[in-house]
N, C-alpha and C. Protein backbone atom coordinates (compact mmCIF):
# COMPACT_ATOMS: atom_id res chain seq x y z
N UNK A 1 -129.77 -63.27 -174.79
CA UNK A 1 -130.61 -63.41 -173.62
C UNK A 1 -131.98 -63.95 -174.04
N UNK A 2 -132.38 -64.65 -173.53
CA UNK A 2 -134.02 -65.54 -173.24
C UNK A 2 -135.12 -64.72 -172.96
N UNK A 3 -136.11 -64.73 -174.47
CA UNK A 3 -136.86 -63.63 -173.86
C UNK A 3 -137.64 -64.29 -173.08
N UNK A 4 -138.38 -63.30 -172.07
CA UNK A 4 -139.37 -63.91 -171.11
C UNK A 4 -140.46 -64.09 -171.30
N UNK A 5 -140.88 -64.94 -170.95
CA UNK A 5 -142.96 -65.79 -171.32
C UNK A 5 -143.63 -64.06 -170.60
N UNK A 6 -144.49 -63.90 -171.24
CA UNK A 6 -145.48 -62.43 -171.05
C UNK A 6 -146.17 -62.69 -169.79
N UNK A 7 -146.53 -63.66 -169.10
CA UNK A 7 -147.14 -64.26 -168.20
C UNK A 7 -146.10 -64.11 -166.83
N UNK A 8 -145.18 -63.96 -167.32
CA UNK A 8 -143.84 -63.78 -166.18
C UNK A 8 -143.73 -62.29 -166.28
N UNK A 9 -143.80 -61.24 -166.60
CA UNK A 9 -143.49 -60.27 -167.28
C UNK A 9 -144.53 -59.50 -166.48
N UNK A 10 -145.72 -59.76 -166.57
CA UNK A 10 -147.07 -59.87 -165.49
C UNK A 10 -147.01 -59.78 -164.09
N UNK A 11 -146.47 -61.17 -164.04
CA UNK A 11 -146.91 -61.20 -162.66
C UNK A 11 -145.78 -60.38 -161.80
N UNK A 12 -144.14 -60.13 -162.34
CA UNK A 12 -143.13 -59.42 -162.11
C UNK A 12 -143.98 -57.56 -162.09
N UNK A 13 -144.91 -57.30 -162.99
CA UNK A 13 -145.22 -56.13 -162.85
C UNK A 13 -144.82 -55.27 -164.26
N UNK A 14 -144.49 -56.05 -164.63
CA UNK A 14 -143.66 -55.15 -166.26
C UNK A 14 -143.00 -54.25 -166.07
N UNK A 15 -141.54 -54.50 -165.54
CA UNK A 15 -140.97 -53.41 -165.02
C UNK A 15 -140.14 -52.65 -165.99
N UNK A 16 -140.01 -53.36 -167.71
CA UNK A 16 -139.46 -52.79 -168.45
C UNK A 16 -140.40 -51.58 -169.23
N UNK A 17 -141.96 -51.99 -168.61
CA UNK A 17 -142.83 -50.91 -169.09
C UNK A 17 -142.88 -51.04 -170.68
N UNK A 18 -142.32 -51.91 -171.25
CA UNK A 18 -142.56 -51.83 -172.77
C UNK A 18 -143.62 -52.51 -172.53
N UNK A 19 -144.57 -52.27 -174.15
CA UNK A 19 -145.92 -53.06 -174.62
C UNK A 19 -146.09 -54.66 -174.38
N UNK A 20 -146.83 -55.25 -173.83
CA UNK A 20 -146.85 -56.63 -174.00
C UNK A 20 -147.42 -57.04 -175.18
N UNK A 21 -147.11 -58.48 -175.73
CA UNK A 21 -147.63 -58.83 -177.04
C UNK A 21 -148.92 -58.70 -176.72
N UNK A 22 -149.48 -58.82 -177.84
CA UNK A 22 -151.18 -58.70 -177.70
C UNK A 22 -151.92 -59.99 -178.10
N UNK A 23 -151.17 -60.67 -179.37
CA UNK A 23 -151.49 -61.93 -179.91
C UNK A 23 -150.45 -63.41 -179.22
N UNK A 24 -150.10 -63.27 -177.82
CA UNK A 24 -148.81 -64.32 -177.81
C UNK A 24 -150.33 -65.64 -177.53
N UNK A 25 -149.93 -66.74 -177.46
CA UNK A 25 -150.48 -67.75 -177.65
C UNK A 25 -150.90 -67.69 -176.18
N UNK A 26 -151.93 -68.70 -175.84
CA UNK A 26 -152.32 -68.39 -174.11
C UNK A 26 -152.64 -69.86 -173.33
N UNK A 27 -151.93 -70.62 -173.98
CA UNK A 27 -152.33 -72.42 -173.40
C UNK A 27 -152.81 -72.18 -171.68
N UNK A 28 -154.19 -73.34 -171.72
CA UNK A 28 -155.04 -73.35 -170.77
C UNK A 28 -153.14 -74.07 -169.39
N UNK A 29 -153.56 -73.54 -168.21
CA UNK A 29 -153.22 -73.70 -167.23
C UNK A 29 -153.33 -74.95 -166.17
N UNK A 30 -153.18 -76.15 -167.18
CA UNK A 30 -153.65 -77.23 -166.92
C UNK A 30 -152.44 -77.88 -167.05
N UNK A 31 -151.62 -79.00 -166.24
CA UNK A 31 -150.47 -80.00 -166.41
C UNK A 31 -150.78 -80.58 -166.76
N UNK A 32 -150.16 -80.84 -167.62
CA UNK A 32 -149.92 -81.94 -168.55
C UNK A 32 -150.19 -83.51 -168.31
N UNK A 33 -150.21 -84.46 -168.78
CA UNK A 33 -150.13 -85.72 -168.28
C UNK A 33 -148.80 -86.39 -168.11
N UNK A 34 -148.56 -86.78 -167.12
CA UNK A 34 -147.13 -87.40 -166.91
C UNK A 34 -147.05 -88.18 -167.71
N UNK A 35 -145.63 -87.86 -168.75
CA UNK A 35 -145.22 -89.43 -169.53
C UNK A 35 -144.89 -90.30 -169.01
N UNK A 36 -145.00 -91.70 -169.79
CA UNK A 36 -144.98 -92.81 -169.67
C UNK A 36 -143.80 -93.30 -169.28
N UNK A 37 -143.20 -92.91 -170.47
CA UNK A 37 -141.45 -92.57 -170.81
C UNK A 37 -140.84 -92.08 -169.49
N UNK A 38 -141.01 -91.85 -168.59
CA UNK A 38 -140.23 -91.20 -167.94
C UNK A 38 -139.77 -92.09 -166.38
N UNK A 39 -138.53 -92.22 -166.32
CA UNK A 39 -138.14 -93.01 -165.32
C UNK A 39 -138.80 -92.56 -163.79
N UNK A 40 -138.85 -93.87 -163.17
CA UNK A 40 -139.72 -93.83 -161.80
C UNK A 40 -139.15 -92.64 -160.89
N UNK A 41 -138.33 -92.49 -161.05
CA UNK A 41 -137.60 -90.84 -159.68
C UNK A 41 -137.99 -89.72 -160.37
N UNK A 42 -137.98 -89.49 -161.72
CA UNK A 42 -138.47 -88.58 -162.72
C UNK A 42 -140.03 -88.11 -162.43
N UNK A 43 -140.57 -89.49 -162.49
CA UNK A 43 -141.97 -89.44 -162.00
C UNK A 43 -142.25 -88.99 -160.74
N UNK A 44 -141.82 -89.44 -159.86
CA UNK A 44 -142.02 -89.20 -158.66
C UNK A 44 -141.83 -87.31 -158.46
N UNK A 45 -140.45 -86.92 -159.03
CA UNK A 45 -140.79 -85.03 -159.06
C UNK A 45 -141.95 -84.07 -159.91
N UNK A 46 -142.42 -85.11 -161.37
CA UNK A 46 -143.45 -84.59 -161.46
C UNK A 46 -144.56 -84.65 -160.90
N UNK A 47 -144.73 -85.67 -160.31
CA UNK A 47 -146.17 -85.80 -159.05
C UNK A 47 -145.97 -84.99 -158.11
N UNK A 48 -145.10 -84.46 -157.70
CA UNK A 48 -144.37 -83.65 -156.65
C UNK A 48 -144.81 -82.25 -157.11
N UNK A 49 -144.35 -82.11 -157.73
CA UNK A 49 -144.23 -80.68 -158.25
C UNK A 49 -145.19 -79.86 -159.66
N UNK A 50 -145.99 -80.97 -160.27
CA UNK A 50 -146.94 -80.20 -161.49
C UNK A 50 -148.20 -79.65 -160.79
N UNK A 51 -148.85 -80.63 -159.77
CA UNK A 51 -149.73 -80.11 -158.88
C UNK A 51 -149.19 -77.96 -158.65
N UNK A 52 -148.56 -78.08 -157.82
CA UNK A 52 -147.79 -76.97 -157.19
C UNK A 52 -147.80 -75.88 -158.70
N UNK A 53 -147.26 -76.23 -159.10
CA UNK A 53 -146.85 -75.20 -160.37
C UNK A 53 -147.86 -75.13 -161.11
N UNK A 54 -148.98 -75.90 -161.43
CA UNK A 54 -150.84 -76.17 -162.02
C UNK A 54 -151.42 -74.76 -161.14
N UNK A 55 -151.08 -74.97 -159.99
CA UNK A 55 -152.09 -73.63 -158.88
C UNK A 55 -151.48 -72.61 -159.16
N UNK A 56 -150.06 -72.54 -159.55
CA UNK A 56 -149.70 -71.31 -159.49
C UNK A 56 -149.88 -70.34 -161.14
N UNK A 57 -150.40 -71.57 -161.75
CA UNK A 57 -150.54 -71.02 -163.18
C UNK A 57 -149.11 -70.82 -164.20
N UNK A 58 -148.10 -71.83 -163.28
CA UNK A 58 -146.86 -71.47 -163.88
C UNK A 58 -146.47 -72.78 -165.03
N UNK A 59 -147.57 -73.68 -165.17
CA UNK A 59 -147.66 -74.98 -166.05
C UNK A 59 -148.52 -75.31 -166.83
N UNK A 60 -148.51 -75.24 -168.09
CA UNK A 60 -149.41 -75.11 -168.90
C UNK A 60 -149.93 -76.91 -169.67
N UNK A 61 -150.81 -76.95 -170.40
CA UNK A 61 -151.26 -78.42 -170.69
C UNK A 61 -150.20 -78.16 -172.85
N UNK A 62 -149.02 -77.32 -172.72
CA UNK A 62 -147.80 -77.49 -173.50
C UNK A 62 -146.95 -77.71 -172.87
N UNK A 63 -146.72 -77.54 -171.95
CA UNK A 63 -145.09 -77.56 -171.13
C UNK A 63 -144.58 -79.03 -170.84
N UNK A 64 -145.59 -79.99 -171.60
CA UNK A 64 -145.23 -81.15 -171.26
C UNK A 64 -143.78 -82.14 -171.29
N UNK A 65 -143.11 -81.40 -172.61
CA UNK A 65 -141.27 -82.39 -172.72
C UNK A 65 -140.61 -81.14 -172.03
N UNK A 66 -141.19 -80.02 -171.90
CA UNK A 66 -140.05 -79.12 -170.89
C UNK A 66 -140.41 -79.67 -169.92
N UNK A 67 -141.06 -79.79 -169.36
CA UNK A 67 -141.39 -79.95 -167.17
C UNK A 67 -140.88 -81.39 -167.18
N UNK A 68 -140.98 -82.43 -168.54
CA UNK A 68 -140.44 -83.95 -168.34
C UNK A 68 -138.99 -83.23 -167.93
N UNK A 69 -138.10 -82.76 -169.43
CA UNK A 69 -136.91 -82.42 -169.31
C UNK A 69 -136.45 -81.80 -167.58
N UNK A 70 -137.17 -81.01 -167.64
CA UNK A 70 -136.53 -80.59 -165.85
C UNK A 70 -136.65 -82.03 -164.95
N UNK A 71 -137.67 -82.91 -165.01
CA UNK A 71 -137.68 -83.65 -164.04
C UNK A 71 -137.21 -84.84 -164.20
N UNK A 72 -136.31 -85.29 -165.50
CA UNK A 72 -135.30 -86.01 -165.92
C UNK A 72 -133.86 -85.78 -165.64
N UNK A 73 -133.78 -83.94 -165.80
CA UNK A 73 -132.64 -83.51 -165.19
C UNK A 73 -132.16 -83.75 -163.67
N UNK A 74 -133.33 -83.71 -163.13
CA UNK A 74 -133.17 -83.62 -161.51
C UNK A 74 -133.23 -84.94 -161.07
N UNK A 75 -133.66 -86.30 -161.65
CA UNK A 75 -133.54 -87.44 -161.15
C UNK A 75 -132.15 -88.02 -161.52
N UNK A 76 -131.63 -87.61 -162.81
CA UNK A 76 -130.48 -87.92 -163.36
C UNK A 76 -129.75 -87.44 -162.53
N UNK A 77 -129.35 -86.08 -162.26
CA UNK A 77 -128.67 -85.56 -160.99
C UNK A 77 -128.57 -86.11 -159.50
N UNK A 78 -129.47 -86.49 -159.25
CA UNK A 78 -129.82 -87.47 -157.97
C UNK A 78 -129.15 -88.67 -157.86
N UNK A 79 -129.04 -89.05 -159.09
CA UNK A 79 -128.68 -90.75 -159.47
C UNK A 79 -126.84 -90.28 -159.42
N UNK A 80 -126.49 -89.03 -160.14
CA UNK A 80 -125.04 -88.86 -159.66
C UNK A 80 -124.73 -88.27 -158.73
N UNK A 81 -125.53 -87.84 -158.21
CA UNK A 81 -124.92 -87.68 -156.24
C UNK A 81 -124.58 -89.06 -155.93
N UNK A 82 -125.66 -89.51 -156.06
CA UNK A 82 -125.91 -91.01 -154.87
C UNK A 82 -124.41 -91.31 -155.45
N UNK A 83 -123.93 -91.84 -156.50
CA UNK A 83 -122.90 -92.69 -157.11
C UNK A 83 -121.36 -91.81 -156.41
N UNK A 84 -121.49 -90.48 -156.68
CA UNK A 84 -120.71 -90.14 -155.87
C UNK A 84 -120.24 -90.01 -154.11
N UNK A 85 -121.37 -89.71 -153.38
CA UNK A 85 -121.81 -90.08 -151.77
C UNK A 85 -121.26 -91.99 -152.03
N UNK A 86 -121.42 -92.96 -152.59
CA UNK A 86 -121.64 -94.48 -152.58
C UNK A 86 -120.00 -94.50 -152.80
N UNK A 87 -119.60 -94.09 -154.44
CA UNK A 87 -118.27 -94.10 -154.01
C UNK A 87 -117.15 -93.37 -153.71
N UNK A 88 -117.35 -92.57 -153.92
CA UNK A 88 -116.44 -90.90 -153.37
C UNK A 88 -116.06 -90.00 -154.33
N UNK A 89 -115.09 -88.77 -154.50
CA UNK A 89 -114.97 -87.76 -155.58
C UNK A 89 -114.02 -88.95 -156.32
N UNK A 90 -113.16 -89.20 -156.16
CA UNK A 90 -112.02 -90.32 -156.21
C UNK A 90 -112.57 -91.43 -156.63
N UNK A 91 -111.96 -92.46 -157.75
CA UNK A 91 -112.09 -93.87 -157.85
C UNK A 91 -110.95 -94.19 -158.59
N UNK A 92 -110.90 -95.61 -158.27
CA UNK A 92 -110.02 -96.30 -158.76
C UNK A 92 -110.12 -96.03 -160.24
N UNK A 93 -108.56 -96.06 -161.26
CA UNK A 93 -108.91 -95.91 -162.43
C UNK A 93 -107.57 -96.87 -163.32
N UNK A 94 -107.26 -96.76 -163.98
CA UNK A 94 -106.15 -97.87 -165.03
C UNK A 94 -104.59 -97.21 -164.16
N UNK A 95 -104.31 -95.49 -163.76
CA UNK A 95 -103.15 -95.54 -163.57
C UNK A 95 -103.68 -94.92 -162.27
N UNK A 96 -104.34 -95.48 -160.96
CA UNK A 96 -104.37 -94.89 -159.46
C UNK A 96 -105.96 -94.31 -160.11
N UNK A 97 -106.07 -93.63 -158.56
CA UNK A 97 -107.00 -93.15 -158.66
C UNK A 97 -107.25 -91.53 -159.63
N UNK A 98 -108.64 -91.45 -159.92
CA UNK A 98 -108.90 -90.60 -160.85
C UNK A 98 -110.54 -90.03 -160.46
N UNK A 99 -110.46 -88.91 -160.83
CA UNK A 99 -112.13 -87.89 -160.49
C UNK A 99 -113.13 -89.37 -161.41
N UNK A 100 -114.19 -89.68 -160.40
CA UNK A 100 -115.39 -89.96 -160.22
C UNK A 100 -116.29 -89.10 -161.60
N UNK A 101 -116.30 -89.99 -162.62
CA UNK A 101 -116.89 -89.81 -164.23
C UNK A 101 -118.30 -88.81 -163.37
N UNK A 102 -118.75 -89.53 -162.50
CA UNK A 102 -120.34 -89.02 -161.82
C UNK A 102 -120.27 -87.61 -161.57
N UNK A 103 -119.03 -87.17 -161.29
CA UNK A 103 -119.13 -85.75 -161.05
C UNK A 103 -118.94 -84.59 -161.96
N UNK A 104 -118.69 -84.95 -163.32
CA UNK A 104 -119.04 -83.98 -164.16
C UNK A 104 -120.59 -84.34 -165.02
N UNK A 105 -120.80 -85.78 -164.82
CA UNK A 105 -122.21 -85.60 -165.05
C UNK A 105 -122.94 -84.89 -164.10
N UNK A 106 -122.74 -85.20 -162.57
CA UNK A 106 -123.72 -84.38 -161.98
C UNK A 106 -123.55 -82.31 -162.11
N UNK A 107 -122.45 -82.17 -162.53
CA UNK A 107 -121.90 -80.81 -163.35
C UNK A 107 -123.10 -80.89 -163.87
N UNK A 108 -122.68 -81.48 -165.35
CA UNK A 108 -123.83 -80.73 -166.47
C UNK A 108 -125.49 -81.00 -166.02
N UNK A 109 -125.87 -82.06 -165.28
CA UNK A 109 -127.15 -81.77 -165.01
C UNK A 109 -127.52 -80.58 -163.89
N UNK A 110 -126.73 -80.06 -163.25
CA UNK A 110 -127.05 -79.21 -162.43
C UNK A 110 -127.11 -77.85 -163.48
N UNK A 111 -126.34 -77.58 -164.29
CA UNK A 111 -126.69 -76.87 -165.08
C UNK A 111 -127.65 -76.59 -165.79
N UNK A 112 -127.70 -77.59 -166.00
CA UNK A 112 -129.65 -77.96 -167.22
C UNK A 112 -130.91 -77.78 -166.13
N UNK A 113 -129.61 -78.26 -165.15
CA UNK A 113 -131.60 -78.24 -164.18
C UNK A 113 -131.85 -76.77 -163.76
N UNK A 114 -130.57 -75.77 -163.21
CA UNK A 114 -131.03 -74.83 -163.20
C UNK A 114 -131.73 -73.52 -164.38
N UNK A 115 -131.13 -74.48 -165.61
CA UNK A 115 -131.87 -73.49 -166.25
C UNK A 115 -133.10 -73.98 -166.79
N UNK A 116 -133.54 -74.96 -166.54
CA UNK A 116 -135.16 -75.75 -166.50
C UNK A 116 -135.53 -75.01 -165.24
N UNK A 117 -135.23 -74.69 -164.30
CA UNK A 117 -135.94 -74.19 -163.16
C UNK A 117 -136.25 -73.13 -163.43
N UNK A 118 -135.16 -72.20 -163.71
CA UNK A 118 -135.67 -70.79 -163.95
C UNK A 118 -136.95 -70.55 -164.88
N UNK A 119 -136.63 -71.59 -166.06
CA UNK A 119 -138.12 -71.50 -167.01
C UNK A 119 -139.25 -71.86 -166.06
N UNK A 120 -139.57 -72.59 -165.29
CA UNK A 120 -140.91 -72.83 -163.85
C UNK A 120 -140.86 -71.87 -163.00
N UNK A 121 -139.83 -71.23 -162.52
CA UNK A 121 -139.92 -70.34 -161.18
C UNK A 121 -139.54 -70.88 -160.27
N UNK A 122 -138.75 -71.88 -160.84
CA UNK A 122 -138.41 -72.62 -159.79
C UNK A 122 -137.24 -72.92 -158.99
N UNK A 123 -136.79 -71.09 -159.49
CA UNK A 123 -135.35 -70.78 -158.06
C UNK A 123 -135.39 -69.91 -157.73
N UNK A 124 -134.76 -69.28 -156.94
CA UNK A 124 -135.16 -67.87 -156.11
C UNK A 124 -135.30 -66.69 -157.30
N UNK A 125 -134.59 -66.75 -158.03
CA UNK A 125 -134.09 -65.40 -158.56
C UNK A 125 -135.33 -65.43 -159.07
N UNK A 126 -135.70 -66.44 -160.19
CA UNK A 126 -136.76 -66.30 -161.09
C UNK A 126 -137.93 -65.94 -160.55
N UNK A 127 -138.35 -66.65 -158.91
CA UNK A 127 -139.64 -66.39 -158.39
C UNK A 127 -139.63 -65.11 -157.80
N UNK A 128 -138.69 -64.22 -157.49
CA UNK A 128 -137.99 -62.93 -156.29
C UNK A 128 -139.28 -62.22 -156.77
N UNK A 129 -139.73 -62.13 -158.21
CA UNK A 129 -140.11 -60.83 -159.18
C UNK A 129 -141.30 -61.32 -159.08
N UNK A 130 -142.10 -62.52 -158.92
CA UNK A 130 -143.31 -62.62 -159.42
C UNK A 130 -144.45 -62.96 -158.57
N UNK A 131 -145.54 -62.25 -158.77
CA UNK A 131 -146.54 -61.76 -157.61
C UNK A 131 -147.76 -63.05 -157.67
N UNK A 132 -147.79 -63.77 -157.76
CA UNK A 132 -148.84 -64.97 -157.15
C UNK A 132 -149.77 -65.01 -156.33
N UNK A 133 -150.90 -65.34 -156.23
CA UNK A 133 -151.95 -65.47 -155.22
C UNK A 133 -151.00 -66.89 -154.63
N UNK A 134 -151.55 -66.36 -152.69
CA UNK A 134 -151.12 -67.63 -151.99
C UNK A 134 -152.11 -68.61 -152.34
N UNK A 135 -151.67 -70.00 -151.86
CA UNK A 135 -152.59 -71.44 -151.88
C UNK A 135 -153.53 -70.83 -151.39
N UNK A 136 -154.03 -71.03 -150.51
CA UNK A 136 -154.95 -70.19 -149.45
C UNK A 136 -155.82 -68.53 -149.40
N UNK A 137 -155.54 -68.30 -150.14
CA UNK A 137 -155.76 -66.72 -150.42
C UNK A 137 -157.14 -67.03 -151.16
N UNK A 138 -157.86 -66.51 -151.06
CA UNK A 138 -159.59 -66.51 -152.34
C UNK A 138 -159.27 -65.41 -152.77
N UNK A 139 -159.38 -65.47 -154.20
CA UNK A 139 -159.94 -64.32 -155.20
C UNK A 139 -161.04 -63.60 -154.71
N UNK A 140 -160.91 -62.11 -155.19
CA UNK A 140 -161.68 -61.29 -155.25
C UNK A 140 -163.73 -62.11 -155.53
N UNK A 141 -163.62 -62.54 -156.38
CA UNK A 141 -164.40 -63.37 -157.54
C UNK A 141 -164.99 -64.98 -156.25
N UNK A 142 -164.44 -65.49 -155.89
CA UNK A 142 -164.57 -66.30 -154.97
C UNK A 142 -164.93 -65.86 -153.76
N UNK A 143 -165.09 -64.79 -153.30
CA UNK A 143 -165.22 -63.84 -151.81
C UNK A 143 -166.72 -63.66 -152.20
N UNK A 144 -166.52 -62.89 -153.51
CA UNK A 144 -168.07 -62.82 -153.58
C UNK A 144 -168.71 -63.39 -153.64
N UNK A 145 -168.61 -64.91 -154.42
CA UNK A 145 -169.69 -65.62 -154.77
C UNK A 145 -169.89 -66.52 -153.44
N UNK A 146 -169.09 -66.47 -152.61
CA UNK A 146 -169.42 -66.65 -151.46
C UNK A 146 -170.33 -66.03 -150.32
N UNK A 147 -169.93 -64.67 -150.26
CA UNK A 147 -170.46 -63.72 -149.32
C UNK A 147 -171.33 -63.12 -150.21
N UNK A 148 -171.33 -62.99 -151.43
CA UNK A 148 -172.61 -62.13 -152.12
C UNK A 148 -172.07 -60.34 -151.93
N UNK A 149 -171.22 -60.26 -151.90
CA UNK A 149 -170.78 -58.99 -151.60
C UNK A 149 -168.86 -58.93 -152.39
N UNK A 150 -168.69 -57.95 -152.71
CA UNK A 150 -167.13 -57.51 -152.77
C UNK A 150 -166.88 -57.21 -151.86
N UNK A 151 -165.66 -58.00 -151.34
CA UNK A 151 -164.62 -57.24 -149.84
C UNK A 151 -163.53 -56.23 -150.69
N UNK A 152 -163.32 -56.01 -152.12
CA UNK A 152 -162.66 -55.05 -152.11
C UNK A 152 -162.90 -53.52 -152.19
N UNK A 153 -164.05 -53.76 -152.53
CA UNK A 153 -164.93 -52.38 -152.65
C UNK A 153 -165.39 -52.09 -151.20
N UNK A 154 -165.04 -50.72 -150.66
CA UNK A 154 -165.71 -50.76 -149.47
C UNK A 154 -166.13 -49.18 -149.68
């Protein structure tokens, strides 16, 4: 089993109640720069989605060939839907028809992608546990320096 980032472990509440590391590494909460390398539909989910996961503190300025990898997985996957939807489960093959090569690729990328997601939070199960400030929500820290006062202290 995959141990879990301490930062997940957190915001879940530490429900195993064991010690958290004390020395784990703490990369600033900043996304990464989109590679270069990375095909235009690829691109297009990280513009989509590093923003989103940057606010939530769930993307760090390391996560850069993992968050590519997820968003290579998921364009690659896309590219074998379409081929399958374009030509069907079925294609012509040397003896009749035969299963559509596209659909065990889109197999193994759905696999990879869900377990690239789970490393972001980025399927139900993984996010169920973990406690986030909304978009919209101000910090404690932001209330005040606004109002000059704590709204949690009353």
């Amino acid at each position: 089993m995959r141990k879990k980032p301490t930062v997940l472990k957190i915001l879940e509440g530490c429900p195993g109640k064991r010690p958290l590391p004390q020395n784990e590494p703490k990369p600033r909460p900043i996304a990464p720069k989109c590679p270069s390398w990375l095909p235009r539909e690829a691109k297009r989910h990280w513009k989509e989605l590093a923003p989103k996961l940057e606010k939530l503190g769930l993307l760090t300025e390391v996560d850069g060939q993992a968050f590519a990898d997820y968003c290579l997985c998921l364009a690659r996957l896309e590219e074998a839907e379409k081929d399958i939807k374009e030509r069907g489960i079925l294609v012509p093959g040397d003896r009749g028809k035969v299963k559509n090569p596209a659909c065990q690729i889109a197999r193994e990328y759905r696999a990879a992608l869900q377990k690239w997601a789970a490393r972001f939070g980025l399927d139900p199960q993984s996010r169920s546990g973990l406690d986030v400030a909304r978009e919209n929500e101000e910090d404690e820290m932001e209330q005040f320096l606004k109002t000059g006062r704590n709204h949690a202290v009353r």
